[in-house]
PDB file of N, CA and C in Angstrom:
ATOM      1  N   UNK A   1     -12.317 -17.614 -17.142  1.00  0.00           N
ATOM      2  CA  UNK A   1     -11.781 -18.959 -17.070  1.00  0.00           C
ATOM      3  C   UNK A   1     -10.745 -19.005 -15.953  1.00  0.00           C
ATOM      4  N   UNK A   2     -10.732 -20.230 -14.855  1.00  0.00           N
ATOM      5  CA  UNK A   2     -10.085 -20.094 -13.941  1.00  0.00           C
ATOM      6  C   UNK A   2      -8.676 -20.204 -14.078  1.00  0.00           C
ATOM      7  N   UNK A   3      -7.469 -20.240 -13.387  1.00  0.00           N
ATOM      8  CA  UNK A   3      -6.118 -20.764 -13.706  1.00  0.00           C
ATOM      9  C   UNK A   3      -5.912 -21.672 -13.636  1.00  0.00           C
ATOM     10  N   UNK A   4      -4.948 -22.869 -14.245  1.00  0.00           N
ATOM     11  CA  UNK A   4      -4.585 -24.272 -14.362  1.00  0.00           C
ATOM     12  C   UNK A   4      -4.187 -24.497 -12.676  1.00  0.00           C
ATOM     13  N   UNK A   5      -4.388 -25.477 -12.449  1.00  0.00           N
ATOM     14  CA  UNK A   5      -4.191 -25.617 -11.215  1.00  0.00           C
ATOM     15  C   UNK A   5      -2.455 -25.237 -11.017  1.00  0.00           C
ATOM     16  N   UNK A   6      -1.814 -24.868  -9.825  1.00  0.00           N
ATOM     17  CA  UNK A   6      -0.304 -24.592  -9.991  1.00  0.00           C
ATOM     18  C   UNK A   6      -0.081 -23.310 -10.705  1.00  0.00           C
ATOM     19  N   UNK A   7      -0.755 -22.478 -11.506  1.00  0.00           N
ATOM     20  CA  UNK A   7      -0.203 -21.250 -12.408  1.00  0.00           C
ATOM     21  C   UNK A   7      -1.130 -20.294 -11.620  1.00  0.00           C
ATOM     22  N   UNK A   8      -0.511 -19.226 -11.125  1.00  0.00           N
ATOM     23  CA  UNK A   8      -0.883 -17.998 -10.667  1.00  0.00           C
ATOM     24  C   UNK A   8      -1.834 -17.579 -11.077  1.00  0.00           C
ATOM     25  N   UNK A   9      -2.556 -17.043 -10.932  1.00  0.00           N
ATOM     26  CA  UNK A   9      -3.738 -16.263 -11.408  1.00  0.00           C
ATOM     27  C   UNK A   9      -3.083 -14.748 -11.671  1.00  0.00           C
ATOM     28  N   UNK A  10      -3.557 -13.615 -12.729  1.00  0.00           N
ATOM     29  CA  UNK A  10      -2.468 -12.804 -13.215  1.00  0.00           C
ATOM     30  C   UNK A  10      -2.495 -11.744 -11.786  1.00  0.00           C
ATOM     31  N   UNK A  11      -3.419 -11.460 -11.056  1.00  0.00           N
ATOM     32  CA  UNK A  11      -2.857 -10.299 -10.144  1.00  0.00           C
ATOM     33  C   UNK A  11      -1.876 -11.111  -8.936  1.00  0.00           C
ATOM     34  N   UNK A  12      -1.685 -12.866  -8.950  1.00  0.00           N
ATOM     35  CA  UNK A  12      -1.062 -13.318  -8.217  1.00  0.00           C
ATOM     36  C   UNK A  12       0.555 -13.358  -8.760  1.00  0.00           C
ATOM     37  N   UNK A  13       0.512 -13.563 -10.264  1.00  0.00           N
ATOM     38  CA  UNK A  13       1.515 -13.318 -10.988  1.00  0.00           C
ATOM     39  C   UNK A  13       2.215 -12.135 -10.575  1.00  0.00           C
ATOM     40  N   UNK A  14       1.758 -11.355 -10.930  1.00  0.00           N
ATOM     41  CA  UNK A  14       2.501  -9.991 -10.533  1.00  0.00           C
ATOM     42  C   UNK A  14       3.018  -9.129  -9.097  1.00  0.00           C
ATOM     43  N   UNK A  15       2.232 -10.129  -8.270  1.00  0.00           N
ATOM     44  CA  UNK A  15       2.589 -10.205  -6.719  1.00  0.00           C
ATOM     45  C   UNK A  15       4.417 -11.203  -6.320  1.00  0.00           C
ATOM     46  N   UNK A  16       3.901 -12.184  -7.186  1.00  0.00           N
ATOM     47  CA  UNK A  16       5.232 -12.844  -7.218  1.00  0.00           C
ATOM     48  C   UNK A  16       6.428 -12.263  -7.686  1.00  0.00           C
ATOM     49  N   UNK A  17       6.039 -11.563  -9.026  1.00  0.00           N
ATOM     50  CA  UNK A  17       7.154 -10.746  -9.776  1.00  0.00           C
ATOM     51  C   UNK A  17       7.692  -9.894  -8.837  1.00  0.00           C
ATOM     52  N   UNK A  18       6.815  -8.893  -8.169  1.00  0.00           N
ATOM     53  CA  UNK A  18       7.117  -7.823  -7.397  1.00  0.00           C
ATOM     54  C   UNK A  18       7.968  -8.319  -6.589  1.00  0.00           C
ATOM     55  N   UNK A  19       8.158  -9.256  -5.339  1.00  0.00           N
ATOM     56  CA  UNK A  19       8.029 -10.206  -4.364  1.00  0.00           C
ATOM     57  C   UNK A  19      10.375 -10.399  -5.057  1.00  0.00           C
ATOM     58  N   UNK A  20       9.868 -10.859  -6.515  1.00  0.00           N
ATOM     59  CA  UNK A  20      11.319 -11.458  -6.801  1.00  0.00           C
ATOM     60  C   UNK A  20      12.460 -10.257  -6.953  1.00  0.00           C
ATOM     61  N   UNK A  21      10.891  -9.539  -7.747  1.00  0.00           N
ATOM     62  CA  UNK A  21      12.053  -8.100  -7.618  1.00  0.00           C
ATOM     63  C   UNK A  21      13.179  -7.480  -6.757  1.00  0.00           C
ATOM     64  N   UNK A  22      11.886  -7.321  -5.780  1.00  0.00           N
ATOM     65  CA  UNK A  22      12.641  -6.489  -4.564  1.00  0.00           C
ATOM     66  C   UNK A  22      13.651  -7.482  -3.693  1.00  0.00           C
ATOM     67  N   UNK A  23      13.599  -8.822  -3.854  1.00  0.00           N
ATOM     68  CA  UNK A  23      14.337 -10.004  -3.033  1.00  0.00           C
ATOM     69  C   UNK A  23      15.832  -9.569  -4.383  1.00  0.00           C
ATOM     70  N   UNK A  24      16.077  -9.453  -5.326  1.00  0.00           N
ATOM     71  CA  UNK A  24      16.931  -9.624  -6.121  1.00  0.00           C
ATOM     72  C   UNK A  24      17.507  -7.951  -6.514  1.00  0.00           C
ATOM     73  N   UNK A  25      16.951  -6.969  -5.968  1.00  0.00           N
ATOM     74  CA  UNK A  25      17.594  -5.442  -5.590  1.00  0.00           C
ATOM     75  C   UNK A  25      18.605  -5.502  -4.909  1.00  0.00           C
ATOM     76  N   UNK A  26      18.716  -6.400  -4.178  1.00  0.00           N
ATOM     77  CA  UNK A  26      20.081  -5.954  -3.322  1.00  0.00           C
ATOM     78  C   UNK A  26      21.136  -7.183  -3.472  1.00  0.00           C
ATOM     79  N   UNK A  27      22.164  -6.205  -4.061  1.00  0.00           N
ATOM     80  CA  UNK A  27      23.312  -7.137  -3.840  1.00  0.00           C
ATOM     81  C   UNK A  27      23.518  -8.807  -3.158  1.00  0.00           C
ATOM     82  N   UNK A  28      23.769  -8.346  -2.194  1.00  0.00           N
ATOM     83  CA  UNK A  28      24.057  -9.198  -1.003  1.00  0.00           C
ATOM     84  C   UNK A  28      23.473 -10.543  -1.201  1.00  0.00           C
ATOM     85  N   UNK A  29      22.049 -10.182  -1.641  1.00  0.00           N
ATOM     86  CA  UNK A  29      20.872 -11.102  -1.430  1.00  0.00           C
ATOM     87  C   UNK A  29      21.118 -12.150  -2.894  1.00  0.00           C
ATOM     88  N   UNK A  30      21.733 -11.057  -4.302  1.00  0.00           N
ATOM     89  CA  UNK A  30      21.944 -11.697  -5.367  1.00  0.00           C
ATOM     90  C   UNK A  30      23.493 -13.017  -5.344  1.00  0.00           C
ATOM     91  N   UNK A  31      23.743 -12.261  -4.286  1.00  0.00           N
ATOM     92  CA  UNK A  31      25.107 -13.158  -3.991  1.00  0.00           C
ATOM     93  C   UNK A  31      24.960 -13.835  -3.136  1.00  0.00           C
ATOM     94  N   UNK A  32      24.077 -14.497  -2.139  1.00  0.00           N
ATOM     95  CA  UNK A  32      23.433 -15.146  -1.449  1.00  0.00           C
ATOM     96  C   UNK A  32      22.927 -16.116  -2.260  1.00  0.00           C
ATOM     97  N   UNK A  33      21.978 -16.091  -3.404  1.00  0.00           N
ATOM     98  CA  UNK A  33      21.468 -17.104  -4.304  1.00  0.00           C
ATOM     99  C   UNK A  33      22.410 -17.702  -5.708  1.00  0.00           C
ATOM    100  N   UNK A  34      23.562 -16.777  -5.256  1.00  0.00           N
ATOM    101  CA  UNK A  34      25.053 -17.079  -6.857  1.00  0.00           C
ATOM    102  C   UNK A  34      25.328 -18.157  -6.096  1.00  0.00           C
ATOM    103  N   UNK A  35      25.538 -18.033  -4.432  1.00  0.00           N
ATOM    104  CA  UNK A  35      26.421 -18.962  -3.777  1.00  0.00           C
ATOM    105  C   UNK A  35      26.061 -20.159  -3.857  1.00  0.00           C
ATOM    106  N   UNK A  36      23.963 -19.957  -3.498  1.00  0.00           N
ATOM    107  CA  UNK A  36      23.532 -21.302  -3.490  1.00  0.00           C
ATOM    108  C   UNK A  36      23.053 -22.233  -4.594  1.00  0.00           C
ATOM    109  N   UNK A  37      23.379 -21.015  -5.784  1.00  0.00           N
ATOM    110  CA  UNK A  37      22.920 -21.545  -7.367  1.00  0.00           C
ATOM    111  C   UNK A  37      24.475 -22.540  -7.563  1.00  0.00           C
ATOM    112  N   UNK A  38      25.871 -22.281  -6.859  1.00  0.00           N
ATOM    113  CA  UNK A  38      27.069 -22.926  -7.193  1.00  0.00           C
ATOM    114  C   UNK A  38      27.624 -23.956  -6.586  1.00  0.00           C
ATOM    115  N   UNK A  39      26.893 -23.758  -5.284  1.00  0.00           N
ATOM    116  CA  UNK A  39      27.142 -24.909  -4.356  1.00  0.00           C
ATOM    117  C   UNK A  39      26.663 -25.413  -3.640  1.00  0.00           C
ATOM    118  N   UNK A  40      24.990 -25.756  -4.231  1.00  0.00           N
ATOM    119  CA  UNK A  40      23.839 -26.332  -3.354  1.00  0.00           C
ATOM    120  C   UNK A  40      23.542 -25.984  -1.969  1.00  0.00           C
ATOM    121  N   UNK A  41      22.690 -26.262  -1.427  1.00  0.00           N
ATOM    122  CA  UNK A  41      22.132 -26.118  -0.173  1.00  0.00           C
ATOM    123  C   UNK A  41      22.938 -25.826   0.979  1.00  0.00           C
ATOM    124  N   UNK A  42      22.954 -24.809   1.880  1.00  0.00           N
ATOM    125  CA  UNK A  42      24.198 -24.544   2.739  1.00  0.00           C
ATOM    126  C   UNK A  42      23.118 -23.681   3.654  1.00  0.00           C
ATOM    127  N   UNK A  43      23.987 -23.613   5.050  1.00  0.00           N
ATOM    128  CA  UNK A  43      23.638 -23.126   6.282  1.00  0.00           C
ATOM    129  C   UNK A  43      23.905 -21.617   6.307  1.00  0.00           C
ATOM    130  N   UNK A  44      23.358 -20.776   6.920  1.00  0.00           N
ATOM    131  CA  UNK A  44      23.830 -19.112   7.176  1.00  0.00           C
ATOM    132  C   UNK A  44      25.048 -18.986   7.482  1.00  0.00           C
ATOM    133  N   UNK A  45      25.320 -20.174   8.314  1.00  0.00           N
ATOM    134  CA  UNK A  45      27.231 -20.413   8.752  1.00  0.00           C
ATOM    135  C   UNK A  45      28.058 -20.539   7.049  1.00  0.00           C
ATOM    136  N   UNK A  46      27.875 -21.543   6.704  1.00  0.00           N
ATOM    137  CA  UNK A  46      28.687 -22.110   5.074  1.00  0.00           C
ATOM    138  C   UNK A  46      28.357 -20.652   4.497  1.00  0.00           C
ATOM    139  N   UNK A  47      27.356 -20.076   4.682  1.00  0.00           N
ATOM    140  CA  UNK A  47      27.131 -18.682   3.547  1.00  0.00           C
ATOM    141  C   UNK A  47      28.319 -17.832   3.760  1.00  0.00           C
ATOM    142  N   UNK A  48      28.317 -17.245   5.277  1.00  0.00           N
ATOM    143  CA  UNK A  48      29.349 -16.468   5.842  1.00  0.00           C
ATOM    144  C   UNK A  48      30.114 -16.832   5.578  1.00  0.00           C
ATOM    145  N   UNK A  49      30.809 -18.007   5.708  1.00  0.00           N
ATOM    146  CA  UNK A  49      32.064 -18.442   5.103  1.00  0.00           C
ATOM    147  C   UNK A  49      33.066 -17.921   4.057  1.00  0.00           C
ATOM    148  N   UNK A  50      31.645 -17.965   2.959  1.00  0.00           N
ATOM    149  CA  UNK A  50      31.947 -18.226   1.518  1.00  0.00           C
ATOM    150  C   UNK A  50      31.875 -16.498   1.361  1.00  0.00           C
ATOM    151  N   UNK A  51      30.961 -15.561   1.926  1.00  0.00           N
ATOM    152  CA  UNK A  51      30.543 -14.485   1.607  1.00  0.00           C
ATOM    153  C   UNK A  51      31.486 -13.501   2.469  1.00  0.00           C
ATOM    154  N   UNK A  52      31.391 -12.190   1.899  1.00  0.00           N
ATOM    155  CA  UNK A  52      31.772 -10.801   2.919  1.00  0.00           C
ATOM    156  C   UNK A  52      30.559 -10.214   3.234  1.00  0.00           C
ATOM    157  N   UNK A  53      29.981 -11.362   4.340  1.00  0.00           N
ATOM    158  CA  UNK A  53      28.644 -10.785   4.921  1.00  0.00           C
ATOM    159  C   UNK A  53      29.244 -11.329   6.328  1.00  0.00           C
ATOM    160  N   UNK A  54      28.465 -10.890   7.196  1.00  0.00           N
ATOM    161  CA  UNK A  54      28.333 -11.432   8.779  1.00  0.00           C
ATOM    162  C   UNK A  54      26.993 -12.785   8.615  1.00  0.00           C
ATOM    163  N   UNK A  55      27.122 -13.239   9.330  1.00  0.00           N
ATOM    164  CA  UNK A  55      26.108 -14.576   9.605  1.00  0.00           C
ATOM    165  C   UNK A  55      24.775 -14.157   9.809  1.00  0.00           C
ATOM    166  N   UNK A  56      24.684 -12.995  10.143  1.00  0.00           N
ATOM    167  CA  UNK A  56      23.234 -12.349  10.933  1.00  0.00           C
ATOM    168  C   UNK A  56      22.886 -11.790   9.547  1.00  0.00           C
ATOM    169  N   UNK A  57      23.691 -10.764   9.171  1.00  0.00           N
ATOM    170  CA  UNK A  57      23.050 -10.309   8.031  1.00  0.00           C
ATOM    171  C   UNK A  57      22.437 -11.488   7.556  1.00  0.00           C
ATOM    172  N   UNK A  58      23.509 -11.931   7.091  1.00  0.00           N
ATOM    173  CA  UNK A  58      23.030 -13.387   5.546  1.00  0.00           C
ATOM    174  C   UNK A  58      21.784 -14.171   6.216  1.00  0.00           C
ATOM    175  N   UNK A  59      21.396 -14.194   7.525  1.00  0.00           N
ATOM    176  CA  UNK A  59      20.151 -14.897   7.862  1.00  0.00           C
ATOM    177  C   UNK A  59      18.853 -13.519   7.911  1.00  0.00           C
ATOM    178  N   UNK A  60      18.955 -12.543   7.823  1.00  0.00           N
ATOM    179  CA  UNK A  60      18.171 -11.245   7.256  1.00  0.00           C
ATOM    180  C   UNK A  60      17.660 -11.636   6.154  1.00  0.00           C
ATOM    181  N   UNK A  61      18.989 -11.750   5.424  1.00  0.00           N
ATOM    182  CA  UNK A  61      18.338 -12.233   3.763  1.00  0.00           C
ATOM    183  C   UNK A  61      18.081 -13.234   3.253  1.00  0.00           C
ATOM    184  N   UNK A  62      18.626 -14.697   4.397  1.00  0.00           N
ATOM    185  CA  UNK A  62      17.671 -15.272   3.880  1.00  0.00           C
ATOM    186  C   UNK A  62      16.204 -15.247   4.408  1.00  0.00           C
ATOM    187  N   UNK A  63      15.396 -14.653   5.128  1.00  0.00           N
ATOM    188  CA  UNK A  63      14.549 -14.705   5.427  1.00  0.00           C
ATOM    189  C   UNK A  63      13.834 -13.865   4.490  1.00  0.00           C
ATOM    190  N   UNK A  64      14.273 -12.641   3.736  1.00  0.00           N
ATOM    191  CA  UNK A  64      13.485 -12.039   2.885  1.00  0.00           C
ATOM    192  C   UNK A  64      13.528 -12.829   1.153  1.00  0.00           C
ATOM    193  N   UNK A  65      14.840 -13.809   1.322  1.00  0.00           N
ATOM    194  CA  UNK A  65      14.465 -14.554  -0.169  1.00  0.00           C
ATOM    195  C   UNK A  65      13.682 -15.878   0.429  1.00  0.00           C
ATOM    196  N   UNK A  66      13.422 -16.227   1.293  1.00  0.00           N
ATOM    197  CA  UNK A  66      12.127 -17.088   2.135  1.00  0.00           C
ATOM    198  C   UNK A  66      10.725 -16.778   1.589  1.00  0.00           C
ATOM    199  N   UNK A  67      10.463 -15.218   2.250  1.00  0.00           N
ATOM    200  CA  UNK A  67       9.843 -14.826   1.957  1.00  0.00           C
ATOM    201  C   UNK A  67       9.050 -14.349   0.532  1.00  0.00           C
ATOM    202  N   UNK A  68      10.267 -14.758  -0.190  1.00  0.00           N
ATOM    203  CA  UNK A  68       9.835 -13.834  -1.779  1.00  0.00           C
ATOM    204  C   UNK A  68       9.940 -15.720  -2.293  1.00  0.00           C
ATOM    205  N   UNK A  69      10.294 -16.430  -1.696  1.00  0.00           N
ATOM    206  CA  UNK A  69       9.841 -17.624  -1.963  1.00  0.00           C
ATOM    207  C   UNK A  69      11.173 -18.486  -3.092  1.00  0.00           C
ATOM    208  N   UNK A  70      12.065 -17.780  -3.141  1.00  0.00           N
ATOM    209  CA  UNK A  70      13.027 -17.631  -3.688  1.00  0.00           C
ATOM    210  C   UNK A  70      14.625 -18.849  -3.010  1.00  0.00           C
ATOM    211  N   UNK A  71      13.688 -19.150  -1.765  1.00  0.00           N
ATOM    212  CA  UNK A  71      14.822 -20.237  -1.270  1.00  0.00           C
ATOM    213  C   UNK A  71      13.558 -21.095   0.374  1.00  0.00           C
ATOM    214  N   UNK A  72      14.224 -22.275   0.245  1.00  0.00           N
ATOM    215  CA  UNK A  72      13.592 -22.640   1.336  1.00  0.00           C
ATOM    216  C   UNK A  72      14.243 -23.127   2.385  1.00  0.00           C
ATOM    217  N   UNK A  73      14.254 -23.451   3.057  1.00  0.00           N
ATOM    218  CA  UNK A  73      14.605 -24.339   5.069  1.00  0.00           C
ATOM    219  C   UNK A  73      13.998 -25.511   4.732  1.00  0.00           C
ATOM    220  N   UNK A  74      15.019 -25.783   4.833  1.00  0.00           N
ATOM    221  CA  UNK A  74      15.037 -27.625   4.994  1.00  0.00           C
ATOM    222  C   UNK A  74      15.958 -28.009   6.542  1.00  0.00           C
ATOM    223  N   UNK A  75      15.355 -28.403   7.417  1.00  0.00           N
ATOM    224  CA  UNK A  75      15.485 -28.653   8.834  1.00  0.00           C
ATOM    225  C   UNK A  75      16.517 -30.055   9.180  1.00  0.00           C
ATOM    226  N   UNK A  76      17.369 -29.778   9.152  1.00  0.00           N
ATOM    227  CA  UNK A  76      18.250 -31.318   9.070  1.00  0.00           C
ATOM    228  C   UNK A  76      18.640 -31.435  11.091  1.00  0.00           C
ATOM    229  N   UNK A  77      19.874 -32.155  10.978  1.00  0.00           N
ATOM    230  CA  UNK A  77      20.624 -33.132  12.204  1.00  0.00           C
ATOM    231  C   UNK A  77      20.997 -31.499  12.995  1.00  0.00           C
ATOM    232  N   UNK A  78      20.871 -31.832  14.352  1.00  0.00           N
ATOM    233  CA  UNK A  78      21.249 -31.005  15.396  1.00  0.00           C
ATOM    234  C   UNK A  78      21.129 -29.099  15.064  1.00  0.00           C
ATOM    235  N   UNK A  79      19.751 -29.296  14.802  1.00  0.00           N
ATOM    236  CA  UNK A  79      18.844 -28.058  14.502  1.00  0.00           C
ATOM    237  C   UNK A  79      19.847 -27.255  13.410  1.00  0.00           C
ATOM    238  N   UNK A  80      20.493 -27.729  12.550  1.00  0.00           N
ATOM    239  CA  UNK A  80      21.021 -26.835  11.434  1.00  0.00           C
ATOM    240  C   UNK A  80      19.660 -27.215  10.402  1.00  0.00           C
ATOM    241  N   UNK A  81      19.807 -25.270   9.630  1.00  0.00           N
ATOM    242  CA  UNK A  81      19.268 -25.203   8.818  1.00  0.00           C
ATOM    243  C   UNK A  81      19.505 -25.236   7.468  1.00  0.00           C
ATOM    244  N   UNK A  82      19.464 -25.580   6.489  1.00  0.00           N
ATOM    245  CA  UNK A  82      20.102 -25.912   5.461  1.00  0.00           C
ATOM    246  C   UNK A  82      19.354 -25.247   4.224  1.00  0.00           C
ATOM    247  N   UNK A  83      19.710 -23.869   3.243  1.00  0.00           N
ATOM    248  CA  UNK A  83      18.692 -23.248   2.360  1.00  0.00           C
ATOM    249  C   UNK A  83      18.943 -23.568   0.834  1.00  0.00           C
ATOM    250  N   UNK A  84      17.666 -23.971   0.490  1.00  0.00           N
ATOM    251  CA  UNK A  84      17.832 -24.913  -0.501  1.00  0.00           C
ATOM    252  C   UNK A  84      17.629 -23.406  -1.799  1.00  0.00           C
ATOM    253  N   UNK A  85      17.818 -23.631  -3.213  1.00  0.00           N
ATOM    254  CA  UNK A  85      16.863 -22.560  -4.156  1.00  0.00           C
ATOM    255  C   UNK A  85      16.265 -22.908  -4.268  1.00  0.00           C
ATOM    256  N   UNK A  86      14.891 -22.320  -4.741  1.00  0.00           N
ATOM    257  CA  UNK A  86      13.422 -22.931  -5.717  1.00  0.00           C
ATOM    258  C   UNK A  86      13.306 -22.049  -6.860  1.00  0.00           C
ATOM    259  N   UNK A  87      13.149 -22.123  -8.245  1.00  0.00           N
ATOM    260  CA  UNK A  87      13.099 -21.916  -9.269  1.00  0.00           C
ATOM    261  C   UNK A  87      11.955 -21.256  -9.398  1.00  0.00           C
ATOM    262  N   UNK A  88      11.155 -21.613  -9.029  1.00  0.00           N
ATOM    263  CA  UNK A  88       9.626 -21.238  -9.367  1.00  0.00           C
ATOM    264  C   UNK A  88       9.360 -20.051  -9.049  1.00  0.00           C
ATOM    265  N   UNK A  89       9.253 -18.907  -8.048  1.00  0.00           N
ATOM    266  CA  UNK A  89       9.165 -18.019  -8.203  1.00  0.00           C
ATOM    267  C   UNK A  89      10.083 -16.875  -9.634  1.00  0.00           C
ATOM    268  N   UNK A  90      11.235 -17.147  -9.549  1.00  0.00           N
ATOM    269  CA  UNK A  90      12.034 -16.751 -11.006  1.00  0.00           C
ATOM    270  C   UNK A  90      11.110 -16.689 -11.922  1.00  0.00           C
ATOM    271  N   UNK A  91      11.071 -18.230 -12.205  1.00  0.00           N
ATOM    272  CA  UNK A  91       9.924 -18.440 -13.689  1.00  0.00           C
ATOM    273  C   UNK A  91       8.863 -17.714 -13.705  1.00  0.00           C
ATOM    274  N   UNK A  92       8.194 -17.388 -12.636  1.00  0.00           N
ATOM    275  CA  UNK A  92       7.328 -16.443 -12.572  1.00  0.00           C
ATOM    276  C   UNK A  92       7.478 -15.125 -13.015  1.00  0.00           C
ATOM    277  N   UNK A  93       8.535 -14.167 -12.516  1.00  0.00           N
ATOM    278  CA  UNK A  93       8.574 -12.831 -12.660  1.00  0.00           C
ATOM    279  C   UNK A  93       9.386 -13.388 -14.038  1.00  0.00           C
ATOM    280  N   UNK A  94      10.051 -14.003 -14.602  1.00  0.00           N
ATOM    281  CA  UNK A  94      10.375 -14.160 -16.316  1.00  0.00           C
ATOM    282  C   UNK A  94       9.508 -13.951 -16.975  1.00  0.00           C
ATOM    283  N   UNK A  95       8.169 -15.054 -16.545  1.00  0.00           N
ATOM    284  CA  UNK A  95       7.118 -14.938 -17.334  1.00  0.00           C
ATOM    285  C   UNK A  95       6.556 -13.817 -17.483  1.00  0.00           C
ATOM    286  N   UNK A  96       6.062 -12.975 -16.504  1.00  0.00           N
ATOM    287  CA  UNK A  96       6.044 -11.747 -16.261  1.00  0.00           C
ATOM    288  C   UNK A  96       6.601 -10.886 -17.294  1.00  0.00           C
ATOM    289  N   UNK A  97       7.674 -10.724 -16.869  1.00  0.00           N
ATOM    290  CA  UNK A  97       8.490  -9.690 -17.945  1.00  0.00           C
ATOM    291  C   UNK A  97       8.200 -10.465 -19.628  1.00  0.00           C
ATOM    292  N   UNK A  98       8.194 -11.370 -19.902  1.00  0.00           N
ATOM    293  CA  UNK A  98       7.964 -11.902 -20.981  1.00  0.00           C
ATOM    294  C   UNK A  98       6.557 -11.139 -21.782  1.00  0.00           C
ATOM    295  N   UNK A  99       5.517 -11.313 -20.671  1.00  0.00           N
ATOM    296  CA  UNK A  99       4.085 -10.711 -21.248  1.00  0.00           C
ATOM    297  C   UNK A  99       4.551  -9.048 -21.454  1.00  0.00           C
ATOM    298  N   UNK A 100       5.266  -8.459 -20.238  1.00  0.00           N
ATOM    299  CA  UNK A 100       6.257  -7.066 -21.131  1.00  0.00           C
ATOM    300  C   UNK A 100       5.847  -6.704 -21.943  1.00  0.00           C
ATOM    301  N   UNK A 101       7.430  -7.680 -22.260  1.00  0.00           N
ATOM    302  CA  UNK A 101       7.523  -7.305 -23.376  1.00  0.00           C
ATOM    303  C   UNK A 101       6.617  -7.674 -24.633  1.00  0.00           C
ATOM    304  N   UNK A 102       5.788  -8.710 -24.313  1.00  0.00           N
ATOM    305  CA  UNK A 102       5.184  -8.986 -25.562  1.00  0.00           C
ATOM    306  C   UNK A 102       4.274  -7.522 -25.752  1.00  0.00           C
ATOM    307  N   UNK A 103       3.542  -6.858 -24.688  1.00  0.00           N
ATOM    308  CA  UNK A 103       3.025  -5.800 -24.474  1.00  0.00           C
ATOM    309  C   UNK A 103       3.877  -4.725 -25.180  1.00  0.00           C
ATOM    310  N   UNK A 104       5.208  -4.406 -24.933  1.00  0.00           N
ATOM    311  CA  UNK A 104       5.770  -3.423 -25.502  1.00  0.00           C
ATOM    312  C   UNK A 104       6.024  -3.523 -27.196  1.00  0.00           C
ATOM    313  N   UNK A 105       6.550  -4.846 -27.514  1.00  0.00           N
ATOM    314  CA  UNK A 105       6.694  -4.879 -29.011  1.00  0.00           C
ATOM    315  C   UNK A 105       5.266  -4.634 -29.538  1.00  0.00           C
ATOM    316  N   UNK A 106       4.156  -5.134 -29.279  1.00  0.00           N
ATOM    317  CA  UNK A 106       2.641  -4.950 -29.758  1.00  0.00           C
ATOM    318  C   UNK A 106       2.889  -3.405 -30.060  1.00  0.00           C
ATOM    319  N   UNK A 107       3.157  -2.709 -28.880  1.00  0.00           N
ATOM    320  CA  UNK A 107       2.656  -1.276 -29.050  1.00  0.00           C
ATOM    321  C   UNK A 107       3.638  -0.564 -29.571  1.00  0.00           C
ATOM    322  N   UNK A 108       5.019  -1.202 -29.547  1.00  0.00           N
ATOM    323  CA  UNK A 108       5.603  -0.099 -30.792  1.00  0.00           C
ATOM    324  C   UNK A 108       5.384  -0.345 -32.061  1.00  0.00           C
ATOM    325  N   UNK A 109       5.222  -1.829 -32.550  1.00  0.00           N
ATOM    326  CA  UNK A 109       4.832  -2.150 -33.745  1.00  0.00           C
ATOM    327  C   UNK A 109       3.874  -1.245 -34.061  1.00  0.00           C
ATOM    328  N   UNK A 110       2.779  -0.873 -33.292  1.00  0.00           N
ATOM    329  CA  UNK A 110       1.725  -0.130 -33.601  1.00  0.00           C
ATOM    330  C   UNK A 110       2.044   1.222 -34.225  1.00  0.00           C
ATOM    331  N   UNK A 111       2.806   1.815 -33.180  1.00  0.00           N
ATOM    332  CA  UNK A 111       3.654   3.018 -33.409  1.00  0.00           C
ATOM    333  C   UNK A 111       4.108   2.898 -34.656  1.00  0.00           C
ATOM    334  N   UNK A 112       5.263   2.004 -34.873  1.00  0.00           N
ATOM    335  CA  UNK A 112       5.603   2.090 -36.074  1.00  0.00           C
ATOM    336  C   UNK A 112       4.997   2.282 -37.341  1.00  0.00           C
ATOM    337  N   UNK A 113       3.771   1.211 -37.153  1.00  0.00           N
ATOM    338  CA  UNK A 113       3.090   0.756 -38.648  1.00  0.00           C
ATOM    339  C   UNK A 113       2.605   2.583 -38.523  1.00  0.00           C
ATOM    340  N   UNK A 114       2.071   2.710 -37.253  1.00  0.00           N
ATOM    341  CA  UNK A 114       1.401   4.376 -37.822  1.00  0.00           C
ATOM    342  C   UNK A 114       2.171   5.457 -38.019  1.00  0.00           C
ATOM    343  N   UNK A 115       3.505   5.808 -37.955  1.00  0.00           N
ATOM    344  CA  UNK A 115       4.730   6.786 -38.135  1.00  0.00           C
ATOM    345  C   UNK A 115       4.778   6.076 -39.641  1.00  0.00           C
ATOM    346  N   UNK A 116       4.807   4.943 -40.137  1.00  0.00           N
ATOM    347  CA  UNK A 116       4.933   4.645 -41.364  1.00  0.00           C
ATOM    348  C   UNK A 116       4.214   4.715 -42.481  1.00  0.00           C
ATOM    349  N   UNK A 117       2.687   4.844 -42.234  1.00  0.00           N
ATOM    350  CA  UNK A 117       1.402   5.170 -42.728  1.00  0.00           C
ATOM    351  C   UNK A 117       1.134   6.038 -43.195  1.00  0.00           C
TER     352      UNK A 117
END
């Protein structure tokens, strides 16, 4: 059965998860998306500002939370770029970990009922 239109298909699922993972390993990058989870949409300049990063770095990362789909470019007045969050990849690797764990409780329950047997 195919996927609902909009919902990943599961080896696409887990591409995304991976994708959020490694975008949310590094520091920098988690404090890059605190900044823009607190104070909406802002430029690599407003990031530096706010951050103990250099401007170059913080445009490194945003290009790898771009990439992991995790923030976007929105193109405004006199070529500033402005990086918005998007939620949707998150919900993804949640969901993800969600099937997990549903996977892990299944199989210790199993464990259990049979250590108890």
């Amino acid at each position: 059965m195919p996927p609902e239109s909009g919902t990943p298909s599961a080896p696409d699922v887990e591409a995304v998860a991976e994708q959020v993972f490694v975008a949310l390993a590094d520091p920098s990058r988690r404090n890059i998306l605190a900044a823009l989870a607190a104070g909406g949409p802002a430029t690599a300049t407003d990031l530096a500002n706010r951050l103990p990063i250099t401007r170059q770095a913080i445009a490194k990362h945003l290009t790898l939370l771009s990439e992991a789909g995790l923030v976007t470019a929105e193109h405004g007045e006199r070529r500033r770029v402005r990086y918005r969050l998007q939620s949707a990849p998150m919900q993804v690797a949640q969901q993800f970990l969600a099937a997990l764990a549903r996977d892990w409780d299944t199989n210790l329950d199993a464990l259990r009922n049979h250590l108890d047997g």
